[in-house]
Every structure is written in structure tokens, then in C-alpha cells.
C-alpha atoms as a PDB file:
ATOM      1  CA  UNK A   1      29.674 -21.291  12.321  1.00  0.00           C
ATOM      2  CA  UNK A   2      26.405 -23.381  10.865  1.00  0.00           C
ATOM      3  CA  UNK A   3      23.888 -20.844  12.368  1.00  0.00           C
ATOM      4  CA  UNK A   4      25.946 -17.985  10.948  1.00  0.00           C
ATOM      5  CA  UNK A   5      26.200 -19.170   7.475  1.00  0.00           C
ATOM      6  CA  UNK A   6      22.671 -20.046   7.287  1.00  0.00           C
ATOM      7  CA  UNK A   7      22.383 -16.113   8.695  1.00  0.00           C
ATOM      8  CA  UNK A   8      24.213 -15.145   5.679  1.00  0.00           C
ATOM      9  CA  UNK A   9      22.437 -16.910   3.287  1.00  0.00           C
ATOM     10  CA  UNK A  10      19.058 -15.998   4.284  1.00  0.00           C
ATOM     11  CA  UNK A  11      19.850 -12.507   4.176  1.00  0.00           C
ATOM     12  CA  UNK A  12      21.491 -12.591   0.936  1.00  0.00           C
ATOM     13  CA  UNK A  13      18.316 -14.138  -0.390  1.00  0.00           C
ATOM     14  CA  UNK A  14      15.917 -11.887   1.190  1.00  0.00           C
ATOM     15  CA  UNK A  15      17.970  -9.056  -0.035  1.00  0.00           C
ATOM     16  CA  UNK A  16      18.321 -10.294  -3.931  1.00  0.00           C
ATOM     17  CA  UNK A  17      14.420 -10.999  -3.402  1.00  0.00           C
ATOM     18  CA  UNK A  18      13.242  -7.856  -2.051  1.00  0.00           C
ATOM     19  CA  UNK A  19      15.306  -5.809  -4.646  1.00  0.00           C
ATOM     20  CA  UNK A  20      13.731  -7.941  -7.483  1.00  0.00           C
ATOM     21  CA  UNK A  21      10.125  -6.683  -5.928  1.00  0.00           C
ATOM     22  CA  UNK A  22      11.787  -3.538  -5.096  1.00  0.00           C
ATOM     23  CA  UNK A  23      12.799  -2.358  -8.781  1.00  0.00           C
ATOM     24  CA  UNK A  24       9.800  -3.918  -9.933  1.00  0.00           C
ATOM     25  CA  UNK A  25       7.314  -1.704  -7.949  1.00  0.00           C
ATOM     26  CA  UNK A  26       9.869   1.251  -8.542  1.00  0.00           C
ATOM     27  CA  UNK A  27       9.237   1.165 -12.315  1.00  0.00           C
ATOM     28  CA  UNK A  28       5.477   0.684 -12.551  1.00  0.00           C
ATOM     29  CA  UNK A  29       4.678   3.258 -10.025  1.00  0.00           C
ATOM     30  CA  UNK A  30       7.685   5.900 -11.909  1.00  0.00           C
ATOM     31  CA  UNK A  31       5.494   4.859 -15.097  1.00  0.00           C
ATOM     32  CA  UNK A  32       2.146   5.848 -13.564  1.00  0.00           C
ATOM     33  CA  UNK A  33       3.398   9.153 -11.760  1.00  0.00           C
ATOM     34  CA  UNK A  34       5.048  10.054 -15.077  1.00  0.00           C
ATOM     35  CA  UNK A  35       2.509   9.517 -17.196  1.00  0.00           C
ATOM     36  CA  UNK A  36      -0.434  11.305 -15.170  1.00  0.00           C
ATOM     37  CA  UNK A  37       2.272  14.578 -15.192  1.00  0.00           C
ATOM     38  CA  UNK A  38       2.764  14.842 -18.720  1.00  0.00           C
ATOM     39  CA  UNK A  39      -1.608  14.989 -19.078  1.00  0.00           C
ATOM     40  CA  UNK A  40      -1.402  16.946 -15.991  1.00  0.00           C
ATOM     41  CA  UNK A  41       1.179  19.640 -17.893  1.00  0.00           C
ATOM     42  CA  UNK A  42      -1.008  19.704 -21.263  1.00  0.00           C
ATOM     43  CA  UNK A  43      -4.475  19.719 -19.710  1.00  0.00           C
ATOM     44  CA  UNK A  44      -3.633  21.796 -16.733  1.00  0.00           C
ATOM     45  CA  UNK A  45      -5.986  19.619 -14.640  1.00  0.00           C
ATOM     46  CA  UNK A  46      -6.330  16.242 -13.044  1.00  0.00           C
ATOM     47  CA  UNK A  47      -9.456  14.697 -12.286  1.00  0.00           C
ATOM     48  CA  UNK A  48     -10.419  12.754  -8.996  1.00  0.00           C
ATOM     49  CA  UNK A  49      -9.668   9.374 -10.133  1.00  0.00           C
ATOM     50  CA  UNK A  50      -6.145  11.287 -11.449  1.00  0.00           C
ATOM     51  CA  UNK A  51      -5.081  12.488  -8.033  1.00  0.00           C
ATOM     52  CA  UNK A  52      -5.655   9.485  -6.020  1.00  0.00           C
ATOM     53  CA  UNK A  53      -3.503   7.458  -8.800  1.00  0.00           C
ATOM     54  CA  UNK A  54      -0.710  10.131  -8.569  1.00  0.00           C
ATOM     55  CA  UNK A  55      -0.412  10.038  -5.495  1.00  0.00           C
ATOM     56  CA  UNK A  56      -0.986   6.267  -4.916  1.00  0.00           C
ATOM     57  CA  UNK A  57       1.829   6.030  -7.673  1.00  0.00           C
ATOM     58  CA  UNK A  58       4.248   8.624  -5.405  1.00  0.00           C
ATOM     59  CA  UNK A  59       3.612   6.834  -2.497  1.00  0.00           C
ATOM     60  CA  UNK A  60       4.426   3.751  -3.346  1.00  0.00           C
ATOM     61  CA  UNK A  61       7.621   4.692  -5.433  1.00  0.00           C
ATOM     62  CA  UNK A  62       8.979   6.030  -2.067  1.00  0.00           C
ATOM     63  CA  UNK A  63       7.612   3.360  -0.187  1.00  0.00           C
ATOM     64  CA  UNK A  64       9.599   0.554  -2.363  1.00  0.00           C
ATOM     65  CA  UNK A  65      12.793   2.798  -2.377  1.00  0.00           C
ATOM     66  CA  UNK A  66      12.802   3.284   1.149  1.00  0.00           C
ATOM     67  CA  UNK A  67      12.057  -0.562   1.809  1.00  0.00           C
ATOM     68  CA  UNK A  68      14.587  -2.009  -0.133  1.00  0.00           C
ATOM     69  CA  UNK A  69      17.272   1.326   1.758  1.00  0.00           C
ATOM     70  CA  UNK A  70      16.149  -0.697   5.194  1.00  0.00           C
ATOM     71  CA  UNK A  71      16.749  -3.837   3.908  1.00  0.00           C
ATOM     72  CA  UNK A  72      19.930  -3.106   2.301  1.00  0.00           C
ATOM     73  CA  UNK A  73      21.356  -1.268   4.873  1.00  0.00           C
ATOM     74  CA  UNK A  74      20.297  -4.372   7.459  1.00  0.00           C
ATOM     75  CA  UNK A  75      21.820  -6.684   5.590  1.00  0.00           C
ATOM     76  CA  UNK A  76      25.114  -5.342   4.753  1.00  0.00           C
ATOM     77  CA  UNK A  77      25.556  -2.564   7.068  1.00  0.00           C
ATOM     78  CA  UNK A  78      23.826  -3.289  10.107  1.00  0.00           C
ATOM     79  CA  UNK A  79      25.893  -1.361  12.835  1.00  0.00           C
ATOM     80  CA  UNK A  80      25.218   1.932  10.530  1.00  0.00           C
ATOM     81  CA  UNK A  81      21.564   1.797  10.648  1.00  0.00           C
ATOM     82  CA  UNK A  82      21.214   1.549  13.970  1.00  0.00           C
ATOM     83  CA  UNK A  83      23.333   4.653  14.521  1.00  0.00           C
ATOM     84  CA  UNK A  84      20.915   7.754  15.176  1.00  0.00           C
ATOM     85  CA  UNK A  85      19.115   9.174  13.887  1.00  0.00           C
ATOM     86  CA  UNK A  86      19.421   7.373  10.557  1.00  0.00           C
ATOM     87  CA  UNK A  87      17.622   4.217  11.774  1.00  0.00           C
ATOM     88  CA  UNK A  88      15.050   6.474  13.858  1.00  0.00           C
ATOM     89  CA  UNK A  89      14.636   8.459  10.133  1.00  0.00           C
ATOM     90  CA  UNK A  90      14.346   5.909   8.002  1.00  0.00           C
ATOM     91  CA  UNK A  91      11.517   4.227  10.405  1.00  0.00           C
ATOM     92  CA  UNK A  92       9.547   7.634  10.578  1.00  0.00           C
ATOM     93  CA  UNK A  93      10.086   8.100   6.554  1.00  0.00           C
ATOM     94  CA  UNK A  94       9.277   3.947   5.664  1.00  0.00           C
ATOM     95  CA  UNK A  95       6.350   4.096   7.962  1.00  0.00           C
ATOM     96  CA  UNK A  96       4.358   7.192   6.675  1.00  0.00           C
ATOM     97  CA  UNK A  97       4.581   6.089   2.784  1.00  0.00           C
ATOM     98  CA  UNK A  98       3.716   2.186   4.301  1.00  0.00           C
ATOM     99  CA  UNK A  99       0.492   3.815   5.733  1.00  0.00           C
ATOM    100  CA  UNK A 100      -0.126   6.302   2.854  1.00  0.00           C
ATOM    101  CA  UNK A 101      -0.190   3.733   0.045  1.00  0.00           C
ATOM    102  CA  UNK A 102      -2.694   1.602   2.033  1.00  0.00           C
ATOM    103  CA  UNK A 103      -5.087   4.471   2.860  1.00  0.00           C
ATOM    104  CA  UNK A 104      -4.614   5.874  -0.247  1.00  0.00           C
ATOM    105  CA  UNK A 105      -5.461   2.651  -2.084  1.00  0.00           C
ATOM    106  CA  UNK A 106      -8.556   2.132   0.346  1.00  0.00           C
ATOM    107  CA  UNK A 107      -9.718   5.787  -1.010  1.00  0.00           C
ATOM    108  CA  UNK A 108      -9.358   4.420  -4.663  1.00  0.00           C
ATOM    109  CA  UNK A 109     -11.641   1.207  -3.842  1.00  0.00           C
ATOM    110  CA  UNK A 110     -14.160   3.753  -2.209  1.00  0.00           C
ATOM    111  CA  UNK A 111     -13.766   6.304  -5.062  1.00  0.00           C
ATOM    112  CA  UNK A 112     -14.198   3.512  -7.800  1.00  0.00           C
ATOM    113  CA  UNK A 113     -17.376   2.237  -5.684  1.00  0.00           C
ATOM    114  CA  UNK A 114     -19.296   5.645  -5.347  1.00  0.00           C
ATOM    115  CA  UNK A 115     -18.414   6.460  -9.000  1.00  0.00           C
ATOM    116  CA  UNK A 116     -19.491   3.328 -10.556  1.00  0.00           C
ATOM    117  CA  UNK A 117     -21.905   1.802  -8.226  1.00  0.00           C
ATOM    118  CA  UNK A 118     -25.657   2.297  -8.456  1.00  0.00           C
ATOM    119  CA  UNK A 119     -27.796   2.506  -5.312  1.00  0.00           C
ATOM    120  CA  UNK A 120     -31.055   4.850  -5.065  1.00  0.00           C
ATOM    121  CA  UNK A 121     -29.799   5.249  -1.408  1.00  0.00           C
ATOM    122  CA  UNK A 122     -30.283   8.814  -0.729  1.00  0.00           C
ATOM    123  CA  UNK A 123     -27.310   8.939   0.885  1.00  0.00           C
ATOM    124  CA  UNK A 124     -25.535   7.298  -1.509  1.00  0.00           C
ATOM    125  CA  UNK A 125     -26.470   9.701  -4.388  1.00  0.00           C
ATOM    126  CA  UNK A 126     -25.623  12.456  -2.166  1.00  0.00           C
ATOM    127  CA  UNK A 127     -22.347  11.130  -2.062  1.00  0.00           C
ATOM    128  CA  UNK A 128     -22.244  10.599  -5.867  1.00  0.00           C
ATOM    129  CA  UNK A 129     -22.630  14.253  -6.363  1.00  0.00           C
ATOM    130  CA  UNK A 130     -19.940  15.134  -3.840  1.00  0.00           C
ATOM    131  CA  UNK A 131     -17.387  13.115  -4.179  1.00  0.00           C
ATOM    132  CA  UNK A 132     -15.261  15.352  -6.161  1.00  0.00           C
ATOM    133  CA  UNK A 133     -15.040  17.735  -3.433  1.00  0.00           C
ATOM    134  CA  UNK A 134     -14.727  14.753  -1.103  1.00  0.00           C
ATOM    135  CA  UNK A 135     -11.626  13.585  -2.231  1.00  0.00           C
ATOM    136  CA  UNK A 136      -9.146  15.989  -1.050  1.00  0.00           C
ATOM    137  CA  UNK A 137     -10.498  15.627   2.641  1.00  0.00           C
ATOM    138  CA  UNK A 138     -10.180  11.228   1.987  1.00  0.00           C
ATOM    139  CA  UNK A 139      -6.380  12.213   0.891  1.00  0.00           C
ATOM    140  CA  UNK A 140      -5.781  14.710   3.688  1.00  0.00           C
ATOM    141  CA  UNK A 141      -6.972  12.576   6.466  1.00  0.00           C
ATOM    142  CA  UNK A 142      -4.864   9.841   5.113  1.00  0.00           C
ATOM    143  CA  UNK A 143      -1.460  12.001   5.262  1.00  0.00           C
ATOM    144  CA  UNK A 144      -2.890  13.103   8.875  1.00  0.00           C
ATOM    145  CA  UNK A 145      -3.575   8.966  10.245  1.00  0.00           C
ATOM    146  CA  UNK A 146      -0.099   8.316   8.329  1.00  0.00           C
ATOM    147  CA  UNK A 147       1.726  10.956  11.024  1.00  0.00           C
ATOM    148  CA  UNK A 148      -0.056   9.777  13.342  1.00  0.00           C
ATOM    149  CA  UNK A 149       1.625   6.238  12.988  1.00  0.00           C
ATOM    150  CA  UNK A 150       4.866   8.212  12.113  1.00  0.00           C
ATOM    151  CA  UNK A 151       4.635  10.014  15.807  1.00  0.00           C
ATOM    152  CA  UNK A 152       4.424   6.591  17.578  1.00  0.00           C
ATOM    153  CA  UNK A 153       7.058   5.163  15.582  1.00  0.00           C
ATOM    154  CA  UNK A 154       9.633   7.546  16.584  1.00  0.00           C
ATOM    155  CA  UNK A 155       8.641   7.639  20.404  1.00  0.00           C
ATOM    156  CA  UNK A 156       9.234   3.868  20.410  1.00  0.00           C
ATOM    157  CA  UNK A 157      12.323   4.071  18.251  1.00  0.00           C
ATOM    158  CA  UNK A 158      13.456   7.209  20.295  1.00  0.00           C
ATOM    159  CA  UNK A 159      12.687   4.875  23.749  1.00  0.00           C
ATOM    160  CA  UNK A 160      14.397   2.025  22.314  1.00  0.00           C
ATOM    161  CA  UNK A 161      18.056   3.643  21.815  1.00  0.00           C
ATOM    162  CA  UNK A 162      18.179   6.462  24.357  1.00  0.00           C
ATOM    163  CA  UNK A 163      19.378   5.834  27.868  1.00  0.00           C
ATOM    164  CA  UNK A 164      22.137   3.634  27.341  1.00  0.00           C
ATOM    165  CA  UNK A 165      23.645   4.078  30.346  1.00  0.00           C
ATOM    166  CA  UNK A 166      20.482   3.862  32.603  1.00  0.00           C
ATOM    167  CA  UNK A 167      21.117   2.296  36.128  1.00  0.00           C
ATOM    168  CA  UNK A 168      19.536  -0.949  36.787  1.00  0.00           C
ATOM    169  CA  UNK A 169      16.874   0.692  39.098  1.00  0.00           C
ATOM    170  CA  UNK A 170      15.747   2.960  36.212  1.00  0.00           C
ATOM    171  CA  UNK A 171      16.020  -0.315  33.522  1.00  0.00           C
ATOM    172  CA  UNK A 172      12.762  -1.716  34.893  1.00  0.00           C
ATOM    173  CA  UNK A 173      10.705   1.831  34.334  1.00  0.00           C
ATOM    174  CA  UNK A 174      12.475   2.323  30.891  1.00  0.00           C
ATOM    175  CA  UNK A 175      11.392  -1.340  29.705  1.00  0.00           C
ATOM    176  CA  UNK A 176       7.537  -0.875  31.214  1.00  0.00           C
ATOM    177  CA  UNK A 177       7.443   2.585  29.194  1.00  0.00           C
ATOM    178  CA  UNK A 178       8.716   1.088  26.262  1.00  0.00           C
ATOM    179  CA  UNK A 179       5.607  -1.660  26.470  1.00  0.00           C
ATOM    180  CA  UNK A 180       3.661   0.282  26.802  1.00  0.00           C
ATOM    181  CA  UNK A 181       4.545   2.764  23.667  1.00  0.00           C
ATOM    182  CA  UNK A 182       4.891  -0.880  21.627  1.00  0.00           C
ATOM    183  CA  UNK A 183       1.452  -1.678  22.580  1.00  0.00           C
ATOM    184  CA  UNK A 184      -0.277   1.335  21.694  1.00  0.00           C
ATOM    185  CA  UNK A 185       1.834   1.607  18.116  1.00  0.00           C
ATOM    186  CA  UNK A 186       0.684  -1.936  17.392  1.00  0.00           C
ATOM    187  CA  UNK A 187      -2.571  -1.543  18.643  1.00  0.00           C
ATOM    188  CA  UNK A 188      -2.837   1.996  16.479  1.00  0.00           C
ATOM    189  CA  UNK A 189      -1.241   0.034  14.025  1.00  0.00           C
ATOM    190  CA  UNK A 190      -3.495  -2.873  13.446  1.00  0.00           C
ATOM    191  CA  UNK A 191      -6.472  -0.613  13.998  1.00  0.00           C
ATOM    192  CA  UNK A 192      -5.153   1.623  10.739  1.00  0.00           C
ATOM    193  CA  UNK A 193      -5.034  -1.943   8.828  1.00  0.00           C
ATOM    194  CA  UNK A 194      -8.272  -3.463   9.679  1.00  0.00           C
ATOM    195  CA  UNK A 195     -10.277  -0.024   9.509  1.00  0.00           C
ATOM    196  CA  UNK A 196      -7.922   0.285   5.653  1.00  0.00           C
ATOM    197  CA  UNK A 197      -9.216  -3.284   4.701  1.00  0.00           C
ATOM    198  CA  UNK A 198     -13.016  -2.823   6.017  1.00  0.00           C
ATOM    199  CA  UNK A 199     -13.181   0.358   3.662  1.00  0.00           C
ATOM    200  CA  UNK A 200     -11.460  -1.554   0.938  1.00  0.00           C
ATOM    201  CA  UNK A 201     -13.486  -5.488   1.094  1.00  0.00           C
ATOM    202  CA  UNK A 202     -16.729  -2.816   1.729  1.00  0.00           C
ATOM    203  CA  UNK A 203     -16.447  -0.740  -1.286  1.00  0.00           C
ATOM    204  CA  UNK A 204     -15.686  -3.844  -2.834  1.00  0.00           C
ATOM    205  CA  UNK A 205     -18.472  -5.841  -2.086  1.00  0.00           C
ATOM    206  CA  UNK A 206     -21.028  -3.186  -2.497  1.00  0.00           C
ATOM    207  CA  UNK A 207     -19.568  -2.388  -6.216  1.00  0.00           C
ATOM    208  CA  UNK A 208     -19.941  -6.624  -7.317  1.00  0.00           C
ATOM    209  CA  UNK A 209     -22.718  -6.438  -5.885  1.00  0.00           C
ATOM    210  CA  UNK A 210     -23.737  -3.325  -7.691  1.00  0.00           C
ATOM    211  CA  UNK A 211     -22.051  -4.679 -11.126  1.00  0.00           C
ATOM    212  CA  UNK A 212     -23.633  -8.311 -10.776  1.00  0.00           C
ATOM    213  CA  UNK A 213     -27.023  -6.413 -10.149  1.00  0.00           C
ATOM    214  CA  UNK A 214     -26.502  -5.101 -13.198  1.00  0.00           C
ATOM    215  CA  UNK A 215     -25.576  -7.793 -15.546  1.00  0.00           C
ATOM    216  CA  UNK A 216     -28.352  -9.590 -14.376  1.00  0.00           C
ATOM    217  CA  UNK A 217     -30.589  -6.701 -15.834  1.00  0.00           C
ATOM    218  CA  UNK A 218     -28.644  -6.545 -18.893  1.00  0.00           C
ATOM    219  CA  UNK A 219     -29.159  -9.748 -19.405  1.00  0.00           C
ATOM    220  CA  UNK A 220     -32.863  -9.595 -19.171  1.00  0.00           C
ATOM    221  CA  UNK A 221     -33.015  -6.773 -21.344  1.00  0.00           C
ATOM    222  CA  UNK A 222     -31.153  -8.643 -24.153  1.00  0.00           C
ATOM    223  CA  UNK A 223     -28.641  -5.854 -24.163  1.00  0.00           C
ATOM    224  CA  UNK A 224     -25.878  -5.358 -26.731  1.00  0.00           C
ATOM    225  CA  UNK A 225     -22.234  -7.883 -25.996  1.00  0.00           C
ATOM    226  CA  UNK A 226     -20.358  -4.693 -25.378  1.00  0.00           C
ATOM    227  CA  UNK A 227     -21.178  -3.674 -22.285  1.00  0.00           C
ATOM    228  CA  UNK A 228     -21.414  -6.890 -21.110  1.00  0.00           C
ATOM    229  CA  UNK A 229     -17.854  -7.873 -21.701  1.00  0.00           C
ATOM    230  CA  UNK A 230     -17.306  -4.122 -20.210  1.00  0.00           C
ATOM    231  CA  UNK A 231     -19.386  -4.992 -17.326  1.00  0.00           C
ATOM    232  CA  UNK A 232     -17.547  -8.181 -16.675  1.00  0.00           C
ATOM    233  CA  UNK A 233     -14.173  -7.024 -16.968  1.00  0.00           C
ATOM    234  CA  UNK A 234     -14.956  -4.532 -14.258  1.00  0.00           C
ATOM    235  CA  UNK A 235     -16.110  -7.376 -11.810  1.00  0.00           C
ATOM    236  CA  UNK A 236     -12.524  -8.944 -12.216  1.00  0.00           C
ATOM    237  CA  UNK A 237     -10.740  -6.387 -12.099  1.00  0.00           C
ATOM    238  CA  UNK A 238     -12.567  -5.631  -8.823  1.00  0.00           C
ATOM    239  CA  UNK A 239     -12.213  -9.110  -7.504  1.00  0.00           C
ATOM    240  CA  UNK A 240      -8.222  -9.299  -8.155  1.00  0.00           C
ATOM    241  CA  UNK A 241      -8.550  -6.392  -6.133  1.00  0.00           C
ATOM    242  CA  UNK A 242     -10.129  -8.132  -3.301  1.00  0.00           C
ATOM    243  CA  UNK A 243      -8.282 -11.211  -3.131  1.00  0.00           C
ATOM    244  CA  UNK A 244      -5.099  -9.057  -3.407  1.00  0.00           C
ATOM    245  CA  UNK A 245      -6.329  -6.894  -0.525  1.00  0.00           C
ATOM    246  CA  UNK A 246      -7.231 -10.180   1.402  1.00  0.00           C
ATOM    247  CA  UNK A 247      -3.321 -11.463   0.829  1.00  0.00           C
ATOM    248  CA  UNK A 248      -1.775  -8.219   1.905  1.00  0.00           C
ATOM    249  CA  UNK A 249      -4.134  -7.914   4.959  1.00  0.00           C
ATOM    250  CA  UNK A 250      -3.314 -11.326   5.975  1.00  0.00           C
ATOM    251  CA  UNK A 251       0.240 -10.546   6.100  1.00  0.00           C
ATOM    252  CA  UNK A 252       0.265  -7.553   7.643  1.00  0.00           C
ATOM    253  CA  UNK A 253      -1.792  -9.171  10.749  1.00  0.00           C
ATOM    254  CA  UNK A 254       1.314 -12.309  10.760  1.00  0.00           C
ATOM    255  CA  UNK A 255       3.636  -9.264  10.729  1.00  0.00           C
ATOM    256  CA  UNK A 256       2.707  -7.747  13.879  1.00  0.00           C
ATOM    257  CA  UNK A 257       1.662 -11.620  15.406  1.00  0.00           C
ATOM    258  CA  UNK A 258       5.649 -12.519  14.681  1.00  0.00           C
ATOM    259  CA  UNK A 259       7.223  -9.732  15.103  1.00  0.00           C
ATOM    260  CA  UNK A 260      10.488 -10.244  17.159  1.00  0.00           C
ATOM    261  CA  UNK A 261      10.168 -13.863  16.278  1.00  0.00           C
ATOM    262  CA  UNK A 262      13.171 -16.066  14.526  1.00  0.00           C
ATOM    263  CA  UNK A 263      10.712 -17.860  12.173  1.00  0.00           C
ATOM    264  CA  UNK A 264      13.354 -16.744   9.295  1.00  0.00           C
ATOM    265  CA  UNK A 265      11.189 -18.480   6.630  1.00  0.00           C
ATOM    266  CA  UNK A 266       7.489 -17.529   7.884  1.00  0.00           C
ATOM    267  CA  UNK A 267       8.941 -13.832   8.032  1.00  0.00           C
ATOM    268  CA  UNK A 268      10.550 -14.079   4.260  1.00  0.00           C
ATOM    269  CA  UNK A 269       7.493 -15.280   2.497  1.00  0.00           C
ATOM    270  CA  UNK A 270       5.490 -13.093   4.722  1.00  0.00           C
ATOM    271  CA  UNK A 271       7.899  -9.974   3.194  1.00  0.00           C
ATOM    272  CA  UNK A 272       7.747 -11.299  -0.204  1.00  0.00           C
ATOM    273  CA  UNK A 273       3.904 -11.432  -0.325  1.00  0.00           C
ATOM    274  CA  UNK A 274       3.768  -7.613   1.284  1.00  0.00           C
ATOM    275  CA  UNK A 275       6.420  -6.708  -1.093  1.00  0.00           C
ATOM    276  CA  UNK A 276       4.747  -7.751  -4.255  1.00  0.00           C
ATOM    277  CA  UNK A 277       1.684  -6.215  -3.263  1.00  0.00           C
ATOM    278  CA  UNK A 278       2.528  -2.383  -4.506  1.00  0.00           C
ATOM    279  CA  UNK A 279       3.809  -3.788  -7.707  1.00  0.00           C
ATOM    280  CA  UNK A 280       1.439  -5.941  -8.541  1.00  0.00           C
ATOM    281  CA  UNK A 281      -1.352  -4.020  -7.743  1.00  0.00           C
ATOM    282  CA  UNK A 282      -0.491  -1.324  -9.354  1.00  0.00           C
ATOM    283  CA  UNK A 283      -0.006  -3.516 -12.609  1.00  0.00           C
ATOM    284  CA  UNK A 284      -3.230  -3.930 -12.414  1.00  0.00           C
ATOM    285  CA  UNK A 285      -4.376  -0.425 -12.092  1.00  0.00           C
ATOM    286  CA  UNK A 286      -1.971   0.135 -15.289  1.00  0.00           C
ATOM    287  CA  UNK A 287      -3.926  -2.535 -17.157  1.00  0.00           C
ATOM    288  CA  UNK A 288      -7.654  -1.096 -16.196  1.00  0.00           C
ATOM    289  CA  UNK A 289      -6.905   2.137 -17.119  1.00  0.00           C
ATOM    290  CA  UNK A 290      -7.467   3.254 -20.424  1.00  0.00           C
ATOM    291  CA  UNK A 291      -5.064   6.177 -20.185  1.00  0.00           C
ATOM    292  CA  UNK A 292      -2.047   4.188 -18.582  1.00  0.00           C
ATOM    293  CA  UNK A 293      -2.768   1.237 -20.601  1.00  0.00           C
ATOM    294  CA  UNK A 294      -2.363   2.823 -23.871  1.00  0.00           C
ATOM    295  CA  UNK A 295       0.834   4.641 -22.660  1.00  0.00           C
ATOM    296  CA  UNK A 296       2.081   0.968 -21.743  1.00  0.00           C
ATOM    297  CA  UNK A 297       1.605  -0.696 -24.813  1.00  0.00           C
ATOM    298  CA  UNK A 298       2.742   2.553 -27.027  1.00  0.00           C
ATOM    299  CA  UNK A 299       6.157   1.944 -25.058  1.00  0.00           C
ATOM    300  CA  UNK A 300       6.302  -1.528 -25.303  1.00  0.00           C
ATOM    301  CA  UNK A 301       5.414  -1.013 -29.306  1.00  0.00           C
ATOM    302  CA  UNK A 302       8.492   1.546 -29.780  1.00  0.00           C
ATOM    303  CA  UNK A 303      10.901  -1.055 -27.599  1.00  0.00           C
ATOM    304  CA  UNK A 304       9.762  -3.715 -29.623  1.00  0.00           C
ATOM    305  CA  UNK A 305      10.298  -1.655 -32.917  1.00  0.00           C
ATOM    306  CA  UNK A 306      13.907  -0.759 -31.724  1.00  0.00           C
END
């Protein structure tokens, strides 16, 4: 029929789409893991900025590959997935590294801010001094919100497919409870995104404003080019950071607002912006790095030599 060929077709492009952004953020994130292990094996240690990256880079390397396992297995094979506990599994497993990139990313933007940032806040500077030994508790508490999500994910997934042969007497209950569990996941849910994107758009803010601040001084001071151009280079890097954040944020909120819905083209551009985002943001880590970037372009020099 019409309806099911234009089924089809949007599937098949949503598929060949999502493993184009799939591979993509696969590779970069491989890159970045890879290369942070190899200094991690010769110096024996990784600094804060080092771990966050690593395990930003982790996250979202399992996060793309288990995306683009959903989205091939609901496109092609949709009667396995739903066969438990793989589609229970793959929820639990797609939803923690989903979480853990985000809060991990929003402990980068705070990271970067307290590093570079100037304030004489006293607070501030105390958290200047310890934010080495503040990290591990950012990336901990992360992982712990992340099972959090990952707990509520499989009650509702668990509520969903269990009781197939419930009366219709007992339907009623089942569907209230079930409600009720969807409710409080997307209410936990969107809480974990806008609490993400206030750390992120604050640390943010506070570090233009810091940088600007700066410049402006600079400036007044007649000091040298260099650390101007060094100065402004970190204020857009920082503000590709925000707009991306914005983007992704965005779509995550239409996610949950149209979930359930049968807007099939909303949904697919909504996918392809959330899709891009670990990819492309991490691209842009690569490229305001010194470490990563000179890995990069040594590869890219010995491919282009071959």
C-alpha cells in the first residue's frame, strides 16, 4: 500500500542517515579515546582535562554504536527487538551512555570555566584550587544520575511488555501504573536535561564573560597580538559550544514533547540534529586541543603522503 511504501522509505532513509552520523561519531570519538591511551601508557598519568575527554570520548563511542544497533534493528528487524530482554537491554544500555555523554560534557564546560576563568570570588578561587580533586566526584555523580535514568527505563520497559495476558479488569490498573512510571521517567528525564544545559549555558556564560573581560584589558594595556588571537579563539570555540548545546537541548525537549507522535519528518530532523551532536562536538574538541589536534593532522599528513 501508499502508507506502507512511504513507511519503507522513511525508514530506509533514517537508517542510511543515522549510520552516516553513526560511523562518523564512531571514528572521532575511537580517535580521541585512542589517542589519550597511548599518552596515558607513556606518561603513566592523565590529567583532569584528560579524564573527562576519555571518558566523554568512551561514552559517546558506545552511545553512537548502540544508537545506530536500535535503529538498525527497528528498521529491519523489528519483531526481534521487541523480544525480551533484548529490547529491555538495549534501552537500559542506550540510555545510560545517552545520559553519560551529556553530563559528562556539562562537567567539561564547568571544568574548562573554573580552569580558565578569572573571578576574585572567594569561592570561586577555592574552587580553582580544588578542582582536581573535584573531578572524580563531577564524573561519579554523573555515572550515579545516568542509573538512575537507567532504573526508570527498565521499570517502564519491564511494565510495558509483561502481563500479556492480563484480564480486562486488571488492564485499567496496569495502564494507570504504567503513566504513572512514564511520567516520572520523563519528568526525571527532562529534569537531567535542563539541570545538564543550565551547568553547561552557565559555565559558558561566566567563561565569555570572563574571556571578553579580559580582552578588553588586553586591549588597554596594548598587549602583544598573540594572546589576543589566543584569547579570541577561545571565545569561539566556547560559543560553538553554546549554540551547539542550545541545538541539542532544543531537540531533546521536541523529543519528549512528540514522543509517540507520527510527525515522521519533525521526528527525523529532530534525530539527525541529536545525532550529529556527539560527532560534531567532539570535532571540535579535536580541533581545540593541542594534543588531539596535532595527532589529527600527523594522520592526515601520513594518509596524504601514502
Amino acid at each position: 500500500s501508499p502508507h506502507q511504501h512511504n513507511f519503507t522509505s522513511y525508514g530506509a532513509t533514517s537508517l542510511a542517515i543515522f549510520s552516516l552520523e553513526a560511523f562518523a561519531g564512531m571514528w572521532i570519538n575511537a580517535f580521541i579515546v585512542c589517542v589519550l591511551c597511548i599518552g596515558w601508557v607513556k606518561k603513566k598519568i592523565l590529567n583532569s582535562n584528560e579524564k573527562i575527554l576519555l571518558l566523554l570520548g568512551c561514552s559517546r563511542f558506545s552511545s553512537s554504536c548502540l544508537s545506530w544497533v536500535y535503529h538498525f534493528l527497528s528498521t529491519i528487524y523489528p519483531k526481534y527487538l521487541y523480544v525480551q530482554p533484548t529490547h529491555q537491554l538495549l534501552m537500559c544500555f542506550r540510555t545510560f551512555f545517552n545520559f553519560s555523554h551529556l553530563w559528562i560534557s556539562a562537567c567539561l564546560c564547568f571544568f574548562y570555566c573554573i580552569k580558565i576563568a578569572n573571578f576574585r570570588n572567594s569561592f570561586f578561587i577555592y574552587l580553582k584550587a580544588k578542582i582536581d580533586r573535584i573531578v572524580p566526584w563531577l564524573l561519579l555523580g554523573s555515572g550515579i544520575f545516568s542509573l538512575v535514568i537507567v532504573i526508570l527505563v527498565y521499570d517502564v520497559a519491564d511494565t510495558g511488555q509483561c502481563n500479556n495476558s492480563t484480564g480486562p479488569g486488571n488492564s485499567w490498573k496496569l495502564n494507570i501504573k504504567t503513566d504513572e512510571r512514564v511520567f516520572s521517567l520523563y519528568f526525571v528525564t527532562g529534569l537531567g536535561f535542563v539541570t545538564s544545559f543550565t551547568v553547561v549555558i552557565s559555565s559558558a556564560l561566566l567563561l565569555l564573560f570572563s574571556l571578553w573581560r579580559h580582552k578588553c584589558t588586553m586591549q588597554t594595556n596594548s598587549m602583544n597580538s598573540l594572546s589576543m588571537e589566543a584569547h579570541m579563539r577561545a571565545m569561539k570555540s566556547i560559543l560553538s559550544f553554546l549554540i551547539m548545546y542550545s541545538i541539542n537541548f532544543v531537540c531533546l525537549i521536541l523529543t519528549i514533547i512528540y514522543a509517540g507522535k507520527n510527525e515522521h519528518t519533525l521526528i527525523l530532523l529532530i534525530f539527525i540534529c541529536l545525532h550529529a551532536f556527539p560527532g560534531a562536538h567532539s570535532l571540535i574538541l579535536i580541533f581545540s586541543n593541542p594534543k588531539l589536534k596535532k595527532a589529527l593532522l600527523k594522520i592526515l599528513l601520513c594518509v596524504k603522503c601514502e
